[in-house]
C-alpha atoms as a PDB file:
ATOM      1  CA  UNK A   1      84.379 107.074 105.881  1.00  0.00           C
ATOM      2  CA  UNK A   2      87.695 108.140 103.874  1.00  0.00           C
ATOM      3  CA  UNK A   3      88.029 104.196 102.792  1.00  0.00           C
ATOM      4  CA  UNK A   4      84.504 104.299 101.515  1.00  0.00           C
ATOM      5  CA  UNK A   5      85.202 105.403  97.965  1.00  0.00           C
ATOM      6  CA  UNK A   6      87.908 103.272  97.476  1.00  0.00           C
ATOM      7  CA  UNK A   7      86.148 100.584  98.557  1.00  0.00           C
ATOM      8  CA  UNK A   8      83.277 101.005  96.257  1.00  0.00           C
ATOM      9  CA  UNK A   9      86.342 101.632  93.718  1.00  0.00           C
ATOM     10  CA  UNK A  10      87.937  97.853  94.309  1.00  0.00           C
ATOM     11  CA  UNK A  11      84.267  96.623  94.054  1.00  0.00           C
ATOM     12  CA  UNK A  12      83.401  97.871  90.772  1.00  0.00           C
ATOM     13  CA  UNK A  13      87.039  96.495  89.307  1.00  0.00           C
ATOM     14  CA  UNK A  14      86.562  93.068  91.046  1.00  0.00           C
ATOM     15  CA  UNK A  15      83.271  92.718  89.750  1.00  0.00           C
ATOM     16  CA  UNK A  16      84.100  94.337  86.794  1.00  0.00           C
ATOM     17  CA  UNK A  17      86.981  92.169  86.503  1.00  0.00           C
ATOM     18  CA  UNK A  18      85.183  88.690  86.925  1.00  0.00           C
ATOM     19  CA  UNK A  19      82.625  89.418  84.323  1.00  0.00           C
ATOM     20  CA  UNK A  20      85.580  89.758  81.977  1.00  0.00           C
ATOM     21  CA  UNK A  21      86.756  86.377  83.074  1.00  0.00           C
ATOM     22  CA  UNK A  22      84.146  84.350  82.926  1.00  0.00           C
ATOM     23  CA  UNK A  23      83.154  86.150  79.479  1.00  0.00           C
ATOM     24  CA  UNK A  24      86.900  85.182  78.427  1.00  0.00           C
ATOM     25  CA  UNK A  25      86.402  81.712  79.532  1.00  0.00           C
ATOM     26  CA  UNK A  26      82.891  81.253  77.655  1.00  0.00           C
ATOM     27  CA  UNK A  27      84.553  82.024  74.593  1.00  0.00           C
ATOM     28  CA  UNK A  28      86.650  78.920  74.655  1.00  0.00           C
ATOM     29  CA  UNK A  29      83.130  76.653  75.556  1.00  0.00           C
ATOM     30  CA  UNK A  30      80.995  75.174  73.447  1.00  0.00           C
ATOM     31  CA  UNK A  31      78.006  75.409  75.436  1.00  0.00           C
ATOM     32  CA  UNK A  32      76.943  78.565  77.454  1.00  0.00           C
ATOM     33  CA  UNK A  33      78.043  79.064  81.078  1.00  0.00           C
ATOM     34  CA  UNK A  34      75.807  80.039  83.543  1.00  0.00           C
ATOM     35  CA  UNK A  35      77.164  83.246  84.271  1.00  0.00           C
ATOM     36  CA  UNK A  36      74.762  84.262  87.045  1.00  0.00           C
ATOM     37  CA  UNK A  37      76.569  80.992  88.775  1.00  0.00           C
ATOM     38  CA  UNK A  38      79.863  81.278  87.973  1.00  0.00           C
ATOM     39  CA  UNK A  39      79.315  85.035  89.013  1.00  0.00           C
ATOM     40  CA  UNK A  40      77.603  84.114  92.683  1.00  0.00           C
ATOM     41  CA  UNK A  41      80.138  81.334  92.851  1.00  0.00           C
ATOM     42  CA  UNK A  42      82.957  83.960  92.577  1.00  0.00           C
ATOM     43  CA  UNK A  43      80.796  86.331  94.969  1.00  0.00           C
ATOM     44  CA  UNK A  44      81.024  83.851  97.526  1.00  0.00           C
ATOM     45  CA  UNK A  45      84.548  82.857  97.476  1.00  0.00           C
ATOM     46  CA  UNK A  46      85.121  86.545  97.795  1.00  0.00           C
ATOM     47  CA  UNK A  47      83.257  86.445 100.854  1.00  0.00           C
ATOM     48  CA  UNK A  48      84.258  84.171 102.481  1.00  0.00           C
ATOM     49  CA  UNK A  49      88.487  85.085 101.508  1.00  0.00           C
ATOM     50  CA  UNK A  50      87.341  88.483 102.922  1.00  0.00           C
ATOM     51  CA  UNK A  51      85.803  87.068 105.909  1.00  0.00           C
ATOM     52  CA  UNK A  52      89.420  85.153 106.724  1.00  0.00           C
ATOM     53  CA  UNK A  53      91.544  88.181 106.118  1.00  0.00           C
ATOM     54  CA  UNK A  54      92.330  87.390 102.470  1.00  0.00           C
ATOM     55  CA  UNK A  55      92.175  89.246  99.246  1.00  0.00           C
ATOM     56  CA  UNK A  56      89.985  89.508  96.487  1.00  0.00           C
ATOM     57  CA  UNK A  57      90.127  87.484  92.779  1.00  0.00           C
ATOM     58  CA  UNK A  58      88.777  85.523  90.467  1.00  0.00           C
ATOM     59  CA  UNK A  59      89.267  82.980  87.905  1.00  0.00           C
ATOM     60  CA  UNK A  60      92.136  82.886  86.708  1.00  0.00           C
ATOM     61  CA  UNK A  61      90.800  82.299  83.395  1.00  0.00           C
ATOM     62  CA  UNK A  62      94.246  81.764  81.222  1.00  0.00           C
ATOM     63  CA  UNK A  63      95.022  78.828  83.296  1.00  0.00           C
ATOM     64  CA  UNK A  64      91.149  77.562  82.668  1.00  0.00           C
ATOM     65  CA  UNK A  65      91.593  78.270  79.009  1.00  0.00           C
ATOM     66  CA  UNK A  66      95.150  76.592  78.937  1.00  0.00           C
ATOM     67  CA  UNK A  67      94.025  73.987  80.398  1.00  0.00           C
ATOM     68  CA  UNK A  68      90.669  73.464  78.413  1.00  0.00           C
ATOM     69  CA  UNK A  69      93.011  73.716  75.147  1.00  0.00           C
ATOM     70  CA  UNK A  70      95.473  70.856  76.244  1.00  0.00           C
ATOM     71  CA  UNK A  71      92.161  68.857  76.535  1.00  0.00           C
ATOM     72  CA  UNK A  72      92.783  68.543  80.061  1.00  0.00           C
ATOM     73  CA  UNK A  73      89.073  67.263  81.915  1.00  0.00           C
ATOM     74  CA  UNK A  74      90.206  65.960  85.667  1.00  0.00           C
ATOM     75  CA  UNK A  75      89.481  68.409  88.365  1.00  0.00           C
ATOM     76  CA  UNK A  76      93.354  66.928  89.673  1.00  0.00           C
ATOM     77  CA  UNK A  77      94.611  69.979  87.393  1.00  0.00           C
ATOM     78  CA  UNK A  78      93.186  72.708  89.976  1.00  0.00           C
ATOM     79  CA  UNK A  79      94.343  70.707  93.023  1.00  0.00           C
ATOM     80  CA  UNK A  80      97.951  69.996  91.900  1.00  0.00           C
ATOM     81  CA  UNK A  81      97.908  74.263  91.409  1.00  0.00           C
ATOM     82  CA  UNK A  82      96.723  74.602  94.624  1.00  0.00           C
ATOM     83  CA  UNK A  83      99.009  72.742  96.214  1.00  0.00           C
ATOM     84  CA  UNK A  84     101.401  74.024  94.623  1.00  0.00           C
ATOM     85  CA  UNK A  85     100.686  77.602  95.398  1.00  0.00           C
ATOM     86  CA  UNK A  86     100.160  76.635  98.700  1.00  0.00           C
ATOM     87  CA  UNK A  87     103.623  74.733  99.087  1.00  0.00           C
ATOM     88  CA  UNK A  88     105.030  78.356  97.591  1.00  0.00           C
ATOM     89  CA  UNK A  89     103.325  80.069 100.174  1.00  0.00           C
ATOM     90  CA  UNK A  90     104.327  78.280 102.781  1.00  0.00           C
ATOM     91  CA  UNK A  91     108.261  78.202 101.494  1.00  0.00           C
ATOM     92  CA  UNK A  92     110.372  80.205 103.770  1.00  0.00           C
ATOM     93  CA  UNK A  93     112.341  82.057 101.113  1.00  0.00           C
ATOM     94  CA  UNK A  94     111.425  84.356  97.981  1.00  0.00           C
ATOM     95  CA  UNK A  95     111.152  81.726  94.718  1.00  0.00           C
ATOM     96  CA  UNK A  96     111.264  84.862  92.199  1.00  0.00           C
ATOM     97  CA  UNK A  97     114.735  85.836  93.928  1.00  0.00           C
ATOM     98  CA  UNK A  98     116.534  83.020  92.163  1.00  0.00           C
ATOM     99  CA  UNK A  99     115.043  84.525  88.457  1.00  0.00           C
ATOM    100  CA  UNK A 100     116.653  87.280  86.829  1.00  0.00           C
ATOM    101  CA  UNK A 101     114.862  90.616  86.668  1.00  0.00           C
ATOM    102  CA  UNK A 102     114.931  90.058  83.214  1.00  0.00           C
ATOM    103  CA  UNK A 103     113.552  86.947  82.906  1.00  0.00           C
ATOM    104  CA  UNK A 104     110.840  87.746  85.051  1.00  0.00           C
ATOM    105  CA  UNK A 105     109.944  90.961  83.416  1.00  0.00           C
ATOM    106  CA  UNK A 106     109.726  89.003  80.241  1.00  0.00           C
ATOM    107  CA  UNK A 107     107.372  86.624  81.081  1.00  0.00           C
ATOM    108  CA  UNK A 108     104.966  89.565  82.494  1.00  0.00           C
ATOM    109  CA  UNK A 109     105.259  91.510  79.220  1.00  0.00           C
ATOM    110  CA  UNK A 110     104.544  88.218  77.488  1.00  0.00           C
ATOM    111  CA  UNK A 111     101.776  88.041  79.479  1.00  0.00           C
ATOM    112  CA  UNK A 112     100.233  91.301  79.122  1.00  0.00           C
ATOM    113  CA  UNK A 113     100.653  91.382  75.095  1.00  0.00           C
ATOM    114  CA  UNK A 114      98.938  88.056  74.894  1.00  0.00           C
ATOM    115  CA  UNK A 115      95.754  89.293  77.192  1.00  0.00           C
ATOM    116  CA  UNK A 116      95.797  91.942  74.977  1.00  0.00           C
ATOM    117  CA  UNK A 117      95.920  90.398  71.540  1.00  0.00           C
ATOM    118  CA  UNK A 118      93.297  88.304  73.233  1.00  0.00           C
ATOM    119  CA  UNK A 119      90.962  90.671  74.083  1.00  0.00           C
ATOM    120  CA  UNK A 120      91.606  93.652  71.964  1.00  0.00           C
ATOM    121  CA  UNK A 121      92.397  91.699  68.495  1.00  0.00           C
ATOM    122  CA  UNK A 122      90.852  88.339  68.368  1.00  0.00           C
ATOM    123  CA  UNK A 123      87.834  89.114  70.504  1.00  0.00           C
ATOM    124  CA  UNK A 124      86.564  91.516  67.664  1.00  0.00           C
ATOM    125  CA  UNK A 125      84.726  88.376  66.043  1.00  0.00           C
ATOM    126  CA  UNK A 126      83.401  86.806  68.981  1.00  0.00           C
ATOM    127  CA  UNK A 127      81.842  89.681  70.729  1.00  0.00           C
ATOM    128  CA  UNK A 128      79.113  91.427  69.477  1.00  0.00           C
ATOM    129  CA  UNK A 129      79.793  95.540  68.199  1.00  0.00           C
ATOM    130  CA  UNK A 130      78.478  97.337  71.066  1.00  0.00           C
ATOM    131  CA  UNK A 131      80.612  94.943  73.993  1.00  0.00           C
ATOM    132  CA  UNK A 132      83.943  95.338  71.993  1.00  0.00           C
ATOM    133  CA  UNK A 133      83.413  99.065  72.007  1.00  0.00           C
ATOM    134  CA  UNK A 134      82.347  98.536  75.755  1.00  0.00           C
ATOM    135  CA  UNK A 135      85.608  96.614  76.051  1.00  0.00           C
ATOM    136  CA  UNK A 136      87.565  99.669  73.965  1.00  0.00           C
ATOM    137  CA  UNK A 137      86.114 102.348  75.826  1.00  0.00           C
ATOM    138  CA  UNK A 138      87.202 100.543  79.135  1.00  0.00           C
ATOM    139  CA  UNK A 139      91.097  99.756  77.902  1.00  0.00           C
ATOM    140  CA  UNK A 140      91.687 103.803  77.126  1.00  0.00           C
ATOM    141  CA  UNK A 141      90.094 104.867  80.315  1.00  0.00           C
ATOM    142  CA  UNK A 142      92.060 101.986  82.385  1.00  0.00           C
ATOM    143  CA  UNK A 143      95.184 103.726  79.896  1.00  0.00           C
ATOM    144  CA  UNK A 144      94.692 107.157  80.517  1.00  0.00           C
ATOM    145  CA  UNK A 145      92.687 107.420  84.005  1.00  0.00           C
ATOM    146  CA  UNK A 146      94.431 104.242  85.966  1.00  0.00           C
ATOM    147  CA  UNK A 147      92.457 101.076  86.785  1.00  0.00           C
ATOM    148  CA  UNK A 148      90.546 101.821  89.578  1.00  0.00           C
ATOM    149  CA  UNK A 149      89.312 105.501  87.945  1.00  0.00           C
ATOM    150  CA  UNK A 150      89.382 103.566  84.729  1.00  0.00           C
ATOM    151  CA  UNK A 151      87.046 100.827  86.229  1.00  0.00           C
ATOM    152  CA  UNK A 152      85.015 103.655  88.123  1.00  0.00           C
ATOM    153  CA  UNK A 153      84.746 106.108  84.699  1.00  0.00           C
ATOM    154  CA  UNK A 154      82.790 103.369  82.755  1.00  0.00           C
END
């Protein structure tokens, strides 16, 4: 009963959180995506990750977009990722150790000002006026409340 509201918490930012990314990814396509699809497709992957002890996600849409930029169209780009992750996974020491701090930290701010010039700059013209103030009004209370009250407050 105590878990219940944070439950319903990480459900409304997951959800939340994939309709972002497959509105970020339609922006890139030429044709419209089926988001009731995409959305049950990520639904179900949920599911069934939840079902096997694993955690929630999504796309992760700057790799599509990436990859849909570099005009890459074989489906060999997702497995050679997830092999790779897997092969990480399954390594018996730390990769990140053998970074710097620094270096690391860099790449995450990089990161985070990109998905933000992304979605608070150049989205402007591709989004109609009342979803980028939706998308506004989300980024201050995500700011100022944290992401799960943030999520929750909208």
């Amino acid at each position: 009963a105590l878990a219940a509201p944070h439950v319903i918490g990480l459900f409304c930012v997951v959800a939340f959180g994939s309709v972002l990314d497959v509105a970020a990814v339609q922006t890139e396509q030429p044709k419209p995506l089926d988001f009731d699809g995409e959305l049950r497709m990520i639904g179900i992957a949920n599911v069934a990750s939840g079902l096997g002890g694993g955690f929630t996600g999504s796309y992760i849409f700057s790799q599509t977009i990436f990859s849909q930029r570099q005009n890459v169209r074989s489906a060999l780009n997702g497995w050679v990722i997830a092999v790779g992750e897997f092969l990480l996974f399954l390594a018996p020491v730390d990769v990140l150790q053998f970074f710097p701090g620094f270096y690391v930290g860099g790449i995450l701010a990089f990161f985070g000002i990109d998905i933000m010039l992304d979605w608070l700059v150049h989205s402007r013209i591709k989004v109609n006026p009342s979803e980028y103030v939706l998308l506004l009004v989300t980024f201050l209370l995500v700011m100022f409340l944290g992401v799960i009250q943030g999520c929750m407050a909208e």
